[in-house]
N, C-alpha and C. Protein backbone atom coordinates (compact mmCIF):
# COMPACT_ATOMS: atom_id res chain seq x y z
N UNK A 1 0.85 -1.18 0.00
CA UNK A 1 0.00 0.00 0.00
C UNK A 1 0.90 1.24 0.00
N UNK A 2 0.55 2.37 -0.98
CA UNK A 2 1.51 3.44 -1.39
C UNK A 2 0.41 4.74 -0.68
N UNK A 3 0.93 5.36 0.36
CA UNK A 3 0.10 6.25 0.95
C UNK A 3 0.27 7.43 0.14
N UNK A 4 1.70 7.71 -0.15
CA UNK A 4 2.54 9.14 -0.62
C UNK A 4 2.85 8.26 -2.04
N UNK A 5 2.79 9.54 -2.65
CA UNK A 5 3.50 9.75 -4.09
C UNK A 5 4.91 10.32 -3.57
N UNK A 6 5.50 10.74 -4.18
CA UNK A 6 6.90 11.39 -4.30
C UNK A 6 6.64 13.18 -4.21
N UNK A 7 5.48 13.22 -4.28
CA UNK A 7 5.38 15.02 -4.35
C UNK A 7 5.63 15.53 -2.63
N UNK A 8 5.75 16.81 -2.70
CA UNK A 8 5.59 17.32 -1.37
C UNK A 8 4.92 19.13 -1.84
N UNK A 9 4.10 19.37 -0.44
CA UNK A 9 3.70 20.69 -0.82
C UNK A 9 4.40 21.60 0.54
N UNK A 10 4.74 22.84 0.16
CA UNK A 10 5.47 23.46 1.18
C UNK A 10 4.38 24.94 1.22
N UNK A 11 4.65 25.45 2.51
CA UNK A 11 4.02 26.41 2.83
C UNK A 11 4.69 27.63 3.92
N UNK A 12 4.63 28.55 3.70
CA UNK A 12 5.13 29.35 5.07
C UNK A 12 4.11 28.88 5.87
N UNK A 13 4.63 29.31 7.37
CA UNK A 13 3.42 28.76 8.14
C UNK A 13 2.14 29.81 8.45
N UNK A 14 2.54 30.73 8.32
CA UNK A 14 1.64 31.69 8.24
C UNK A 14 0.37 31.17 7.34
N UNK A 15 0.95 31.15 6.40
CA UNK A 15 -0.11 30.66 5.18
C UNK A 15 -1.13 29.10 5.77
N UNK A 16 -0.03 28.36 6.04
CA UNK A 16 -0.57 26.88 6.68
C UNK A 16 -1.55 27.22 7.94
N UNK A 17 -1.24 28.23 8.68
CA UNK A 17 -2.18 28.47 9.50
C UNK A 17 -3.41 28.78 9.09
N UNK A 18 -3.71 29.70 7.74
CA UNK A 18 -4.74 30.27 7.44
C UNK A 18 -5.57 29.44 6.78
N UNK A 19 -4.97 28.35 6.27
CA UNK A 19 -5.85 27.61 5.49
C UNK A 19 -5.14 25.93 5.90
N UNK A 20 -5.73 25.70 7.35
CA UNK A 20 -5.05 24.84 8.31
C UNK A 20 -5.95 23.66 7.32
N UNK A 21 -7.48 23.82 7.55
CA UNK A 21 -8.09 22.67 7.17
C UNK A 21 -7.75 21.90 5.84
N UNK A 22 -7.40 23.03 4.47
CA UNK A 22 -6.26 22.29 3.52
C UNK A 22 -5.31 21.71 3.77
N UNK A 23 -4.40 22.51 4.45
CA UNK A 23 -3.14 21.69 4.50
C UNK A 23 -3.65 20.45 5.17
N UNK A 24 -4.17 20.50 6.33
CA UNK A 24 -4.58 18.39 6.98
C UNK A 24 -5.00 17.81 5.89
N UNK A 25 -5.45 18.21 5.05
CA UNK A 25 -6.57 17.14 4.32
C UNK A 25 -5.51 16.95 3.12
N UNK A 26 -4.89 18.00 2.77
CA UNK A 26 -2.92 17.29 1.71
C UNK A 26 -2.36 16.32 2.18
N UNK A 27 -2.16 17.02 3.34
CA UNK A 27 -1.05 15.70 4.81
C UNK A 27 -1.39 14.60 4.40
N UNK A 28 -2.83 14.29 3.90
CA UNK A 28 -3.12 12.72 3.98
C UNK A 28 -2.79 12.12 2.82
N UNK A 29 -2.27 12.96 1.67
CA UNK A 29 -1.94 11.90 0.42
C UNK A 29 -0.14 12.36 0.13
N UNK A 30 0.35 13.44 0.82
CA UNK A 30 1.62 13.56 0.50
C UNK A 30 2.07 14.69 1.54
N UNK A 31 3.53 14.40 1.99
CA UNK A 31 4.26 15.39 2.93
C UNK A 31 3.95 16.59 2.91
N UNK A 32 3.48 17.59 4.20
CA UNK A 32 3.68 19.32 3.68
C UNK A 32 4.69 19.49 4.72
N UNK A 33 5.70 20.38 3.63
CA UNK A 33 6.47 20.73 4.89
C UNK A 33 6.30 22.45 4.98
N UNK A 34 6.24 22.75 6.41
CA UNK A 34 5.77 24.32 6.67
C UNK A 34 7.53 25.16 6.94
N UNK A 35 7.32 26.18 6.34
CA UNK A 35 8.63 27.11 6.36
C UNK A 35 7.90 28.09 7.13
N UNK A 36 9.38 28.56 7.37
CA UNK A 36 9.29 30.28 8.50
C UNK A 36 11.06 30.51 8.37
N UNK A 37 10.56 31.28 7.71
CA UNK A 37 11.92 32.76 7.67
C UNK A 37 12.47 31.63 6.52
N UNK A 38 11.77 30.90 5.44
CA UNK A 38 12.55 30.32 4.36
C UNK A 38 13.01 29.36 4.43
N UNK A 39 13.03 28.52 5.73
CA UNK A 39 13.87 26.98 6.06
C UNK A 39 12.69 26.51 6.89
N UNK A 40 12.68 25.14 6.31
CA UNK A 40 11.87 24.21 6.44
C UNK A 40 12.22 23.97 8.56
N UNK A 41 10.65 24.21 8.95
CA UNK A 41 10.33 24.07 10.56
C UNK A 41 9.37 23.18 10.78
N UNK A 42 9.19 22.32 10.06
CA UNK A 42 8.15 21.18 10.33
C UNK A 42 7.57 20.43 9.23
N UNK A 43 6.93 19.38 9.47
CA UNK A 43 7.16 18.61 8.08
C UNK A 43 5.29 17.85 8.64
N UNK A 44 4.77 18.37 8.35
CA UNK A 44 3.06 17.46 8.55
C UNK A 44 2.90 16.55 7.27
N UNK A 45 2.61 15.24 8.37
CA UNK A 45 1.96 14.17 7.64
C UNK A 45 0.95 13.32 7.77
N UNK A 46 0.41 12.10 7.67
CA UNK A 46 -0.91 11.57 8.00
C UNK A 46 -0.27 10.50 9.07
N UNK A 47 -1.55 10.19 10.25
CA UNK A 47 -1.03 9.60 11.23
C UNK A 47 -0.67 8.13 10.39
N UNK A 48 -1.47 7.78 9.28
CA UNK A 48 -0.28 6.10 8.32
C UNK A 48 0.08 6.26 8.35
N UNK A 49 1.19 7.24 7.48
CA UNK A 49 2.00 7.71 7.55
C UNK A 49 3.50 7.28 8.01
N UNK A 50 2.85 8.22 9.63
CA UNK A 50 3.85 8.33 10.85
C UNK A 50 3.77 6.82 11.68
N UNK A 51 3.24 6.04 11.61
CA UNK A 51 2.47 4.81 12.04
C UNK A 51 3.73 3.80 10.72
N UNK A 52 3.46 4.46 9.51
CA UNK A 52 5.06 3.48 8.44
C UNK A 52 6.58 3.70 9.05
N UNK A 53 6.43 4.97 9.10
CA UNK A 53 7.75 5.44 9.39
C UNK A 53 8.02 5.09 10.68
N UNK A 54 7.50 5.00 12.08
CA UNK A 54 7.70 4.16 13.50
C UNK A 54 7.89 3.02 12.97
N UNK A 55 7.63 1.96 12.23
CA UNK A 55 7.90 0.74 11.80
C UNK A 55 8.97 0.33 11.07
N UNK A 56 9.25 1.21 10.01
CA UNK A 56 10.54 1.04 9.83
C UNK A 56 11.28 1.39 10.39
N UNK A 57 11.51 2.48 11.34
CA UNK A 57 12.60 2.77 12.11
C UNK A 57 12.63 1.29 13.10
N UNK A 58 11.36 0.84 13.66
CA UNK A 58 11.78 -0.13 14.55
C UNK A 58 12.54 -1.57 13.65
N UNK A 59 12.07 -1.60 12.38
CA UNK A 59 12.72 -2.61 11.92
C UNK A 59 14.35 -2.15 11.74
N UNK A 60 14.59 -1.07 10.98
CA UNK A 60 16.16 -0.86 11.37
C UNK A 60 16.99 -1.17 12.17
N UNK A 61 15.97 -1.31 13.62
CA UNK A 61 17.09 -1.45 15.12
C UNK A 61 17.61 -2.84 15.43
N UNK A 62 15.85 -3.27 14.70
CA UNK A 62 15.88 -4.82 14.72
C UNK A 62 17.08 -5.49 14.02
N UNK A 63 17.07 -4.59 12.67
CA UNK A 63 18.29 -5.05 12.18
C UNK A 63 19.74 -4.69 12.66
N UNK A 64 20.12 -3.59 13.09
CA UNK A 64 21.17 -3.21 13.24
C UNK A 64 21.62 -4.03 14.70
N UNK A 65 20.50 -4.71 15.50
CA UNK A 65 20.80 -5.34 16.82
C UNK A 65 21.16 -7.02 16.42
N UNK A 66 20.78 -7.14 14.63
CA UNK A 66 20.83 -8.73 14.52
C UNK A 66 22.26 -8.22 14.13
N UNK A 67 22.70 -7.17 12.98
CA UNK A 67 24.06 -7.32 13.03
C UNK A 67 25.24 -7.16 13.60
N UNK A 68 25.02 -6.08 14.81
CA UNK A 68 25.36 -6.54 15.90
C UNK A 68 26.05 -7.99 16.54
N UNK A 69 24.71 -8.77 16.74
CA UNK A 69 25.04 -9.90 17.01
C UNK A 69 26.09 -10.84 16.40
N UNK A 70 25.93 -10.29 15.05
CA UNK A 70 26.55 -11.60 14.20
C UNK A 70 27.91 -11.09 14.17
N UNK A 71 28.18 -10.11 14.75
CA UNK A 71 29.66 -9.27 14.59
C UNK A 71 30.47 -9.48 16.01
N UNK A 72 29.67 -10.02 17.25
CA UNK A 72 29.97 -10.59 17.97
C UNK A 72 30.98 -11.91 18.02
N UNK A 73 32.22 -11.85 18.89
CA UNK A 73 33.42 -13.19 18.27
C UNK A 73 32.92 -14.02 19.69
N UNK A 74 32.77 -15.36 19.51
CA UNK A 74 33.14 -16.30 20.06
C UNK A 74 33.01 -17.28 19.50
N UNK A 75 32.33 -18.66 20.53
CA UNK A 75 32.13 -20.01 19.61
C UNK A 75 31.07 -19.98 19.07
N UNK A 76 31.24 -21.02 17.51
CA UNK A 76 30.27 -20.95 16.78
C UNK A 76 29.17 -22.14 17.02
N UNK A 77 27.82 -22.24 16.95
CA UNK A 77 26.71 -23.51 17.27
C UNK A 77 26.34 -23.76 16.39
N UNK A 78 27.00 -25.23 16.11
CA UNK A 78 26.39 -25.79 15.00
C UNK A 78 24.73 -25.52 15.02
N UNK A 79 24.37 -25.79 13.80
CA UNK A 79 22.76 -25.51 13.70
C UNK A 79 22.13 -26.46 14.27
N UNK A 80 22.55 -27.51 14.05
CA UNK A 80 21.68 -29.04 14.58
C UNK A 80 21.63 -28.86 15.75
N UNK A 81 22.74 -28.13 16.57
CA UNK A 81 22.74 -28.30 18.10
C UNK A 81 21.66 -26.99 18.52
N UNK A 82 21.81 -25.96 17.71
CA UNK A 82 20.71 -24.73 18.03
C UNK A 82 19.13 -25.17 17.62
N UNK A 83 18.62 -26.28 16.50
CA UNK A 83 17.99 -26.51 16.21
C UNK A 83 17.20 -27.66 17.44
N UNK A 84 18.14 -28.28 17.81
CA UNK A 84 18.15 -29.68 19.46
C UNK A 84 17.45 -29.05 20.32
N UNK A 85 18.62 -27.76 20.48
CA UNK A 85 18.17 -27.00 21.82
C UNK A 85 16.61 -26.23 21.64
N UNK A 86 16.49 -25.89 20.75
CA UNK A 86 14.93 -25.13 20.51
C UNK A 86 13.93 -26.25 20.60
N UNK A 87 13.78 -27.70 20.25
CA UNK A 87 13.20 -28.88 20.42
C UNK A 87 12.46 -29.14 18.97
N UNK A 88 13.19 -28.28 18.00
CA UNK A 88 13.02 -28.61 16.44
C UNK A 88 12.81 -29.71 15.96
N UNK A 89 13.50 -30.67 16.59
CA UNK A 89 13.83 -32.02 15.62
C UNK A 89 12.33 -32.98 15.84
């Protein structure tokens, strides 16, 4: 499921304030990001969205904690014996 296209709409915030109920109802098919004084101060999106992006960040950690692991030195377990111990067989 593709929530966002690749577009983004930007706004001073001034403007985003005035016409708040547009900008939410953009948020929901693509990024707005709101400017003040010309540099981007916030970035509104739809709670999917932010709900994808918590998920992949948690899968990242997941990953970066498996490689981690595997970068870890000691002895190695055979599989059969990791497979024994789990009660696989």
């Amino acid at each position: 499921m593709i929530l966002y296209d690749l577009q983004m709409a930007t706004f001073p915030v001034s403007e985003a304030r005035d016409r708040l109920q547009d900008v939410v109802q953009l948020a929901r098919t693509e990024a707005v990001f709101l400017q003040r004084y010309g540099r981007v101060a916030a970035v509104l999106i739809s709670p999917e969205r932010y709900e994808q992006l918590l998920e992949v960040e948690e899968d990242a950690e997941d990953v970066a904690a498996f490689d981690e692991a595997l970068a870890e030195e000691g002895p190695n377990i055979p599989w059969e014996q990791v497979k024994s111990d789990l009660g696989w067989r």
